[in-house]
N, C-alpha and C. Protein backbone atom coordinates (compact mmCIF):
# COMPACT_ATOMS: atom_id res chain seq x y z
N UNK A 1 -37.26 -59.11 -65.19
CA UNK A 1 -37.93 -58.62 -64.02
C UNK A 1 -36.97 -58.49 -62.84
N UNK A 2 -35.96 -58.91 -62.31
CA UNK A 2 -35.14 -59.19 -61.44
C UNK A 2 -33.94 -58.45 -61.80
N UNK A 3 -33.65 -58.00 -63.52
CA UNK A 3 -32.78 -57.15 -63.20
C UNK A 3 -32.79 -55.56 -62.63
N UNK A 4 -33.91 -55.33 -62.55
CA UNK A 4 -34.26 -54.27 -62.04
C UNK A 4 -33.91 -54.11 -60.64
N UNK A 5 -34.20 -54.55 -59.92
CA UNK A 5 -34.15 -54.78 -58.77
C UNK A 5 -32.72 -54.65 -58.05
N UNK A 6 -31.99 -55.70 -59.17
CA UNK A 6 -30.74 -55.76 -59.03
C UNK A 6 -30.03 -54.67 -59.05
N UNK A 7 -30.15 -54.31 -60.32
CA UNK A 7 -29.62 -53.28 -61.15
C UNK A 7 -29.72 -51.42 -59.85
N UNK A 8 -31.01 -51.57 -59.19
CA UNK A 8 -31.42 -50.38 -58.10
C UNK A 8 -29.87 -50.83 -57.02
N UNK A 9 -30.17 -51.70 -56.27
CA UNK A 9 -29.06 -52.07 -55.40
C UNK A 9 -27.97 -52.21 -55.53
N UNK A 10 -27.57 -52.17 -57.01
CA UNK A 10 -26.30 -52.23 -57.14
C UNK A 10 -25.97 -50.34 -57.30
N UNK A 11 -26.60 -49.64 -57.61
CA UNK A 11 -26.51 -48.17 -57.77
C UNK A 11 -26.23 -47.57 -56.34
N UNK A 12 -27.18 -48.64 -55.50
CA UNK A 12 -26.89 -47.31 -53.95
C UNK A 12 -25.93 -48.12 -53.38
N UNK A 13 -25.30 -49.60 -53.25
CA UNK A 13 -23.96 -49.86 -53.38
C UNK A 13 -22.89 -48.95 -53.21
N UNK A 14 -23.01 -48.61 -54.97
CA UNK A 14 -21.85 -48.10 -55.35
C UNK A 14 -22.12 -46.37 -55.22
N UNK A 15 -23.24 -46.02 -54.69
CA UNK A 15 -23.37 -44.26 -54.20
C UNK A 15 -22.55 -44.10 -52.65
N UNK A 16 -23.04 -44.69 -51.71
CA UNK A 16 -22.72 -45.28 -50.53
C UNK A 16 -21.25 -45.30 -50.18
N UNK A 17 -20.53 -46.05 -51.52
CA UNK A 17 -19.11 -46.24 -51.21
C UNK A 17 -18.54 -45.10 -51.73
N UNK A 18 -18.79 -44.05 -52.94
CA UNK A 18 -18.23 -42.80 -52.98
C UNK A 18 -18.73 -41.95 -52.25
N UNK A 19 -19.92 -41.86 -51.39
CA UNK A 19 -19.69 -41.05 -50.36
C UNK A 19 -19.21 -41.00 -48.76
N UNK A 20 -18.64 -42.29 -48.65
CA UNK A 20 -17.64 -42.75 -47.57
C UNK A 20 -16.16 -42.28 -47.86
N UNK A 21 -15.85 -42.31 -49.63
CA UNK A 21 -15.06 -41.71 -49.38
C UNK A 21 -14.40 -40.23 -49.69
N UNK A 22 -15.78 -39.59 -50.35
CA UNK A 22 -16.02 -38.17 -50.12
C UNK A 22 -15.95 -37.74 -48.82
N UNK A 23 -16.49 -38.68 -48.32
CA UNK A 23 -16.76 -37.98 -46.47
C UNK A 23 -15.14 -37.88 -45.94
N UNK A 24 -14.51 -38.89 -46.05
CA UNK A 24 -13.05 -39.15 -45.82
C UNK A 24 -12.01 -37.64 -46.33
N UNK A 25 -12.13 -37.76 -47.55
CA UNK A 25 -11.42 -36.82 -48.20
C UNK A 25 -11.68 -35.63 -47.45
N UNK A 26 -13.04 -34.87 -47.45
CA UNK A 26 -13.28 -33.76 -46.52
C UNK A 26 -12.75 -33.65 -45.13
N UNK A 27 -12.90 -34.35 -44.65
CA UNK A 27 -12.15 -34.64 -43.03
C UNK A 27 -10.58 -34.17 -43.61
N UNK A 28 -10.26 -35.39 -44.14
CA UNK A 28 -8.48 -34.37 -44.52
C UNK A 28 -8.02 -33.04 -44.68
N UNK A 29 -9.43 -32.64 -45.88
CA UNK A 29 -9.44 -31.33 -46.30
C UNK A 29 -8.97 -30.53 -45.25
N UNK A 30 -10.54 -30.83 -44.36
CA UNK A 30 -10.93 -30.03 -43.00
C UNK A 30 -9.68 -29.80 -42.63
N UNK A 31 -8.92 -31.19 -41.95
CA UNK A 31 -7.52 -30.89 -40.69
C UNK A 31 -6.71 -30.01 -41.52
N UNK A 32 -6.52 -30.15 -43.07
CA UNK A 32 -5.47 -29.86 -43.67
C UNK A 32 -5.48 -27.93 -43.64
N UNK A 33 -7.15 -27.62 -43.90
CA UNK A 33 -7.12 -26.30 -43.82
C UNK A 33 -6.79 -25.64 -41.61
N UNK A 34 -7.51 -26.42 -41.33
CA UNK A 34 -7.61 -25.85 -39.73
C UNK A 34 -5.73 -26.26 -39.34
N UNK A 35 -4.35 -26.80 -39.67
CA UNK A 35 -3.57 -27.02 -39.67
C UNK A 35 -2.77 -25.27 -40.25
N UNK A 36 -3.31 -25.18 -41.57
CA UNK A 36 -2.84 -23.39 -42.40
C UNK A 36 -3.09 -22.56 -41.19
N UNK A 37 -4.32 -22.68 -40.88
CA UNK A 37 -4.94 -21.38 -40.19
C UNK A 37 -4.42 -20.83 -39.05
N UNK A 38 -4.20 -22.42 -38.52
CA UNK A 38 -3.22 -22.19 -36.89
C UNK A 38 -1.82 -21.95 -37.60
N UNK A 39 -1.02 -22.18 -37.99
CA UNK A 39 0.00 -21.88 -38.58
C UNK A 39 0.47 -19.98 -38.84
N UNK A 40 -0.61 -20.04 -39.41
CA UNK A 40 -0.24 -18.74 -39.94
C UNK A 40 -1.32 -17.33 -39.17
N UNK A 41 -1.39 -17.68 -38.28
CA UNK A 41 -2.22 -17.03 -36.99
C UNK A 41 -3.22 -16.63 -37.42
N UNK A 42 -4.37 -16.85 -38.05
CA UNK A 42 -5.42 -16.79 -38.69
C UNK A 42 -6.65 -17.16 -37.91
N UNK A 43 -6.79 -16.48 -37.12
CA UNK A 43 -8.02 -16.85 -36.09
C UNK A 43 -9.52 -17.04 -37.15
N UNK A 44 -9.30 -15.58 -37.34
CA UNK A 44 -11.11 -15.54 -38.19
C UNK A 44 -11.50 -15.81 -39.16
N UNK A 45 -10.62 -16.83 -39.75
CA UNK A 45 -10.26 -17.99 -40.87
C UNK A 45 -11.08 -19.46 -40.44
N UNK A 46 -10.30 -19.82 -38.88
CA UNK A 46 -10.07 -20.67 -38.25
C UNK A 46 -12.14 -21.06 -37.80
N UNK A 47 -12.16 -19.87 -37.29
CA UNK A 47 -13.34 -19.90 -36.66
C UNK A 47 -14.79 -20.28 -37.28
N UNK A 48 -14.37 -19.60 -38.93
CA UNK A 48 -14.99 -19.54 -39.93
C UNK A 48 -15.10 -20.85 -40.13
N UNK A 49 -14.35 -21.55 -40.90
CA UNK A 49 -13.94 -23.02 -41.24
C UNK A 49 -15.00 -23.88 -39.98
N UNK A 50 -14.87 -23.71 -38.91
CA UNK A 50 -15.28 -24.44 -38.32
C UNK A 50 -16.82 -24.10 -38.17
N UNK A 51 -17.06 -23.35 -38.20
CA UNK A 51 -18.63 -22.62 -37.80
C UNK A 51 -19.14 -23.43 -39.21
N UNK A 52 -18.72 -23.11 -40.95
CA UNK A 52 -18.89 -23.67 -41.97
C UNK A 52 -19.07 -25.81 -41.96
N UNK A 53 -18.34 -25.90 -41.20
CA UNK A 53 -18.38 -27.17 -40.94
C UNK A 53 -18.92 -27.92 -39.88
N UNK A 54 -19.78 -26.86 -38.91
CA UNK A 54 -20.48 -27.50 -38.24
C UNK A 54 -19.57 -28.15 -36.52
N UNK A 55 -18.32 -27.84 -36.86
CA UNK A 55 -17.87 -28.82 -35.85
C UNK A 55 -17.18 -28.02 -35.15
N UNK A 56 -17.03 -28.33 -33.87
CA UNK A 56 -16.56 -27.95 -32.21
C UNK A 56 -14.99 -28.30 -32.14
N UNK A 57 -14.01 -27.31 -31.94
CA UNK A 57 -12.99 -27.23 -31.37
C UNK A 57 -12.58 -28.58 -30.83
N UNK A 58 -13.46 -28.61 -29.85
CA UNK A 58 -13.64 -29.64 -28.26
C UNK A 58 -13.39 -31.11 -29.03
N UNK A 59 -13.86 -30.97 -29.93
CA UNK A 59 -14.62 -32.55 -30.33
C UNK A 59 -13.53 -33.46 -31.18
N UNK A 60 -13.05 -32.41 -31.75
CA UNK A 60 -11.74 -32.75 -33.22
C UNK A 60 -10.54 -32.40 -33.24
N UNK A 61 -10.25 -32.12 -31.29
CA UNK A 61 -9.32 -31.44 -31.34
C UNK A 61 -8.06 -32.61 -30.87
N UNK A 62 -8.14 -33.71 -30.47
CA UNK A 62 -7.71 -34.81 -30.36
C UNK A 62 -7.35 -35.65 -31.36
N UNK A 63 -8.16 -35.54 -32.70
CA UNK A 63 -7.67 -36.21 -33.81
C UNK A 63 -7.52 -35.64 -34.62
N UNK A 64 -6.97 -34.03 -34.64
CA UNK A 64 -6.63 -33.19 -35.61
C UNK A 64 -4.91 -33.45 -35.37
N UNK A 65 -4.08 -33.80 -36.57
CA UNK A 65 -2.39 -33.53 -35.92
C UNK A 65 -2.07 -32.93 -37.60
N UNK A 66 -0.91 -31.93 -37.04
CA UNK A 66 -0.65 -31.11 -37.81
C UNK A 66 0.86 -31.49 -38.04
N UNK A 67 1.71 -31.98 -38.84
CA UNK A 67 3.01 -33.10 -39.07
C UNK A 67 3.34 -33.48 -37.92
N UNK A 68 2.11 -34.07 -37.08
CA UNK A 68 2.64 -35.13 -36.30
C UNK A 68 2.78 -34.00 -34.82
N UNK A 69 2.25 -33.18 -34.85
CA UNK A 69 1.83 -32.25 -33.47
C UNK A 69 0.30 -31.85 -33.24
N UNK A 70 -0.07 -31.44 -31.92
CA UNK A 70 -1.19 -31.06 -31.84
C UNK A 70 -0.91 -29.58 -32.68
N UNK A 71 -2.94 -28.79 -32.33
CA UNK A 71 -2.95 -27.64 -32.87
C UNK A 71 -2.38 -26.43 -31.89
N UNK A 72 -2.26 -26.99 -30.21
CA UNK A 72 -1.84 -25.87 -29.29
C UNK A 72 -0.16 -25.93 -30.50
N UNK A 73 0.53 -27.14 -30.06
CA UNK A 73 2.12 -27.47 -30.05
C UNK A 73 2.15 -26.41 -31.61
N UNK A 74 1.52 -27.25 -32.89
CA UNK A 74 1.62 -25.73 -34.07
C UNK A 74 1.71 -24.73 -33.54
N UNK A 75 0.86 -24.14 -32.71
CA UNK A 75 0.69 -22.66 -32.39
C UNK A 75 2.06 -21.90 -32.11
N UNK A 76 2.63 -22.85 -31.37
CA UNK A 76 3.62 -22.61 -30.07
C UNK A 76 4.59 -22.42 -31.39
N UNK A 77 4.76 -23.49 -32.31
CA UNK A 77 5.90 -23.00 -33.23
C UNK A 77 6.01 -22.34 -34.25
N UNK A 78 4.49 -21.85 -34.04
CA UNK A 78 4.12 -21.21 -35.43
C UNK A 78 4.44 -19.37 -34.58
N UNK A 79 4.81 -19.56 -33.14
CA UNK A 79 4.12 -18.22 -32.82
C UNK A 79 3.09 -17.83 -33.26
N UNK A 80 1.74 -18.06 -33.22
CA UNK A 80 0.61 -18.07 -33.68
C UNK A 80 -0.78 -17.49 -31.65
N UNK A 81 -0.45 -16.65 -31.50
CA UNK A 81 -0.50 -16.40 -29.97
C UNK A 81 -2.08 -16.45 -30.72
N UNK A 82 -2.76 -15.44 -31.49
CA UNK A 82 -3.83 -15.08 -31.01
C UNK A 82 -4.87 -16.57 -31.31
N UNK A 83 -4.31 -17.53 -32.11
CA UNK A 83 -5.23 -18.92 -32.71
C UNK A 83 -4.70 -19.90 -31.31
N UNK A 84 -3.51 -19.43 -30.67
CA UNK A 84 -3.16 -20.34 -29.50
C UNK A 84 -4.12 -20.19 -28.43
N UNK A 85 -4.56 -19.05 -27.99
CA UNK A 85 -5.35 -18.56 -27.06
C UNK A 85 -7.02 -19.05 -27.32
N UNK A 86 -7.28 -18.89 -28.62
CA UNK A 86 -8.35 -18.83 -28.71
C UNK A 86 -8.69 -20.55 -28.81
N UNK A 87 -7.17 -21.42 -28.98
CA UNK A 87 -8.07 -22.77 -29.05
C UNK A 87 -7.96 -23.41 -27.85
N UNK A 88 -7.08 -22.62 -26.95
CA UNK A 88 -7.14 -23.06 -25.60
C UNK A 88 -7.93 -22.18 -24.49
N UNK A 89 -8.77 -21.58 -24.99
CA UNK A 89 -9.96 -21.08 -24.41
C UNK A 89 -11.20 -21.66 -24.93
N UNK A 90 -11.34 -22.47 -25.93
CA UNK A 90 -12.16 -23.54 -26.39
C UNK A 90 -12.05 -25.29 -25.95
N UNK A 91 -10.97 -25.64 -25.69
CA UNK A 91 -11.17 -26.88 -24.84
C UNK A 91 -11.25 -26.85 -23.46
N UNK A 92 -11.74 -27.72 -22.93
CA UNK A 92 -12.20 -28.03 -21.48
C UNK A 92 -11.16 -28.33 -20.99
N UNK A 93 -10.66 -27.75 -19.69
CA UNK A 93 -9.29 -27.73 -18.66
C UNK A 93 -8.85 -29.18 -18.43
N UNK A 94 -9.77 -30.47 -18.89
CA UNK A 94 -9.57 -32.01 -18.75
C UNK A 94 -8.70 -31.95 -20.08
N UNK A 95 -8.87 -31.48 -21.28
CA UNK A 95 -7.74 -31.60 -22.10
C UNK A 95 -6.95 -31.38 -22.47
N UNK A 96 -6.82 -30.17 -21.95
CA UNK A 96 -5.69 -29.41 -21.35
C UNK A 96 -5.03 -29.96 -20.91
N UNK A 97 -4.93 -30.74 -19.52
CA UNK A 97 -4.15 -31.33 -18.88
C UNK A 97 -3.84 -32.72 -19.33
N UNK A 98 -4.63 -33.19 -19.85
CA UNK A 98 -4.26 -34.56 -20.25
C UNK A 98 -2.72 -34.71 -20.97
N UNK A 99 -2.14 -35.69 -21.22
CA UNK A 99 -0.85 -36.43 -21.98
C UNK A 99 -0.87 -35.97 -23.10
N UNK A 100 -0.06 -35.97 -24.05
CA UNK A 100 0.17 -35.66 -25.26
C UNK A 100 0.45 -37.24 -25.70
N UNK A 101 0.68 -37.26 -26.95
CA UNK A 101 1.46 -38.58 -27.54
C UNK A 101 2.79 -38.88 -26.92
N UNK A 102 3.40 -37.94 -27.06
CA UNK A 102 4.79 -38.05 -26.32
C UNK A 102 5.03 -38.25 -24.41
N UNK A 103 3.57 -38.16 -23.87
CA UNK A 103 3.96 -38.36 -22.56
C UNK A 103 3.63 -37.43 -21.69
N UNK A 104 3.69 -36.20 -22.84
CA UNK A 104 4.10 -34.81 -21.73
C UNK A 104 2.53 -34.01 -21.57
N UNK A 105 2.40 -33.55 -20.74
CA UNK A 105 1.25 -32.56 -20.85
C UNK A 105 1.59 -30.72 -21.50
N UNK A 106 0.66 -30.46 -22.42
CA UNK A 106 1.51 -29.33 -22.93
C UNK A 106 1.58 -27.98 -22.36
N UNK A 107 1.55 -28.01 -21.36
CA UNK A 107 2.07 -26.72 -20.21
C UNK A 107 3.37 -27.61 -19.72
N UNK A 108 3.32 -28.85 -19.21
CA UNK A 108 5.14 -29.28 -19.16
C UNK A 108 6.05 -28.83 -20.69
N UNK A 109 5.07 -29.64 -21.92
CA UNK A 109 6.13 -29.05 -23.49
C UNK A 109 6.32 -27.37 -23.19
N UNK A 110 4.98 -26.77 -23.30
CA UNK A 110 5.69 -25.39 -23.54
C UNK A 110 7.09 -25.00 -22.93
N UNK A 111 6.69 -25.69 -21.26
CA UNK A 111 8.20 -24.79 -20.12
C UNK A 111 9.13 -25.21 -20.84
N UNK A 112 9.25 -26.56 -21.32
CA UNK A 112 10.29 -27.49 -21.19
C UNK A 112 10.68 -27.17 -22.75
N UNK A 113 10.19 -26.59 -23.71
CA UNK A 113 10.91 -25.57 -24.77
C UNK A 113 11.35 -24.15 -25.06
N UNK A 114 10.95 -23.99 -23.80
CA UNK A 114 11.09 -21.97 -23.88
C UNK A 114 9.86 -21.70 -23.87
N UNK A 115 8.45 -21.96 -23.86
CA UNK A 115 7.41 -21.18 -23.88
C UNK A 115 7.02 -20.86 -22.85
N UNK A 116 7.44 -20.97 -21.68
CA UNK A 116 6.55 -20.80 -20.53
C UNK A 116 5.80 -19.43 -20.26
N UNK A 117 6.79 -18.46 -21.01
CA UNK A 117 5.78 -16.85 -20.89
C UNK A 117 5.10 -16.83 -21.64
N UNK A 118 4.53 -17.55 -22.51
CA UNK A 118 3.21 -17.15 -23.55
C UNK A 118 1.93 -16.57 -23.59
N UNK A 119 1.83 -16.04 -23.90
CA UNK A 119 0.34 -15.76 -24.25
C UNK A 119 -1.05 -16.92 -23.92
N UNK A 120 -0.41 -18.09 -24.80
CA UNK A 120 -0.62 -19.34 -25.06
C UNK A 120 -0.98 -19.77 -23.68
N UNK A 121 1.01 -20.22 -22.99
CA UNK A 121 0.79 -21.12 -21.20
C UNK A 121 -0.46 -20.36 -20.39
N UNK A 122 -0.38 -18.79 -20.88
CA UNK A 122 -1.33 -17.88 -19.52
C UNK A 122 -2.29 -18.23 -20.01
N UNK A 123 -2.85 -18.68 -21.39
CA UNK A 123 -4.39 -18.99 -21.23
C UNK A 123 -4.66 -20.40 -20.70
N UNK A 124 -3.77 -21.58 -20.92
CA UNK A 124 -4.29 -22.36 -20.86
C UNK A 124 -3.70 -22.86 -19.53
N UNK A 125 -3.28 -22.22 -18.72
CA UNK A 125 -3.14 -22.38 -17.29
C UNK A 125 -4.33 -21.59 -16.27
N UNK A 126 -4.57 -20.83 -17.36
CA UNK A 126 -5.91 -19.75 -16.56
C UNK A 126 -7.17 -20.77 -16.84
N UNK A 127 -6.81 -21.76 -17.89
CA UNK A 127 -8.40 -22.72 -18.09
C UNK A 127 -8.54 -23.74 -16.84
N UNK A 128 -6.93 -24.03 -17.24
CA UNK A 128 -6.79 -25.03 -16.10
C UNK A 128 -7.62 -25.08 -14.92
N UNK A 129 -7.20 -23.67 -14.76
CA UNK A 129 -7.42 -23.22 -12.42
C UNK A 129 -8.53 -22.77 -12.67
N UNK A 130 -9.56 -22.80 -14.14
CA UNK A 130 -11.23 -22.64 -13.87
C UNK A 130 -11.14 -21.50 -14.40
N UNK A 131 -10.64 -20.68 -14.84
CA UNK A 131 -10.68 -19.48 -15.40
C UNK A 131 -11.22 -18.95 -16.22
């Protein structure tokens, strides 16, 4: 009589823990594909992926890193103008400006590598000033 019981709880246990780490794996997936897309200037890839997944630019754009860079900084080295524009016309001018890991804010990285004429700096200096 009791193994039953048992036997139920031990099933959603062990459902529970493969879908924690199904959930996990997808998240990787996720960054790993939205990482290609910016890369290889793939906006309506990009947009797709995310619309498919439910999730906001804004929200994942802080704990998305692409070998250890954001998705603007990819852009910038991917030359990737039209996925640069469009993801810095999707975050709010507060994250924009904020620090990077390294210290810098990335309108200081862009100047301070050669990007300052971009496509890229003009959008996300135009978010900045409310634009």
């Amino acid at each position: 009589m009791r193994l039953l019981p048992l036997s139920i709880a031990a099933v959603i246990v062990a459902s529970s823990i493969s879908i924690s780490s199904n959930a996990v794996a997808n998240q990787d997936q996720l960054a790993a594909n939205i990482c290609n897309y910016v890369a290889a200037d793939d906006k309506n890839r990009l947009r797709k992926k995310l619309k498919e997944s439910r999730v906001k630019l804004r929200n994942i754009y802080s704990g998305v890193s692409c070998n250890g860079d954001s998705l603007l900084r990819t852009a910038y080295k991917s030359g990737s103008n039209k996925v640069g524009t469009f993801v810095a016309k999707r975050l709010p001018a507060a994250a924009l400006s904020s620090t990077e890991a390294d210290g810098n804010t990335i309108v200081a990285w862009a100047e301070s590598n050669g990007h300052g004429g971009s496509e890229i700096t003009t959008a996300i200096k135009s978010r900045i000033a409310g634009g």
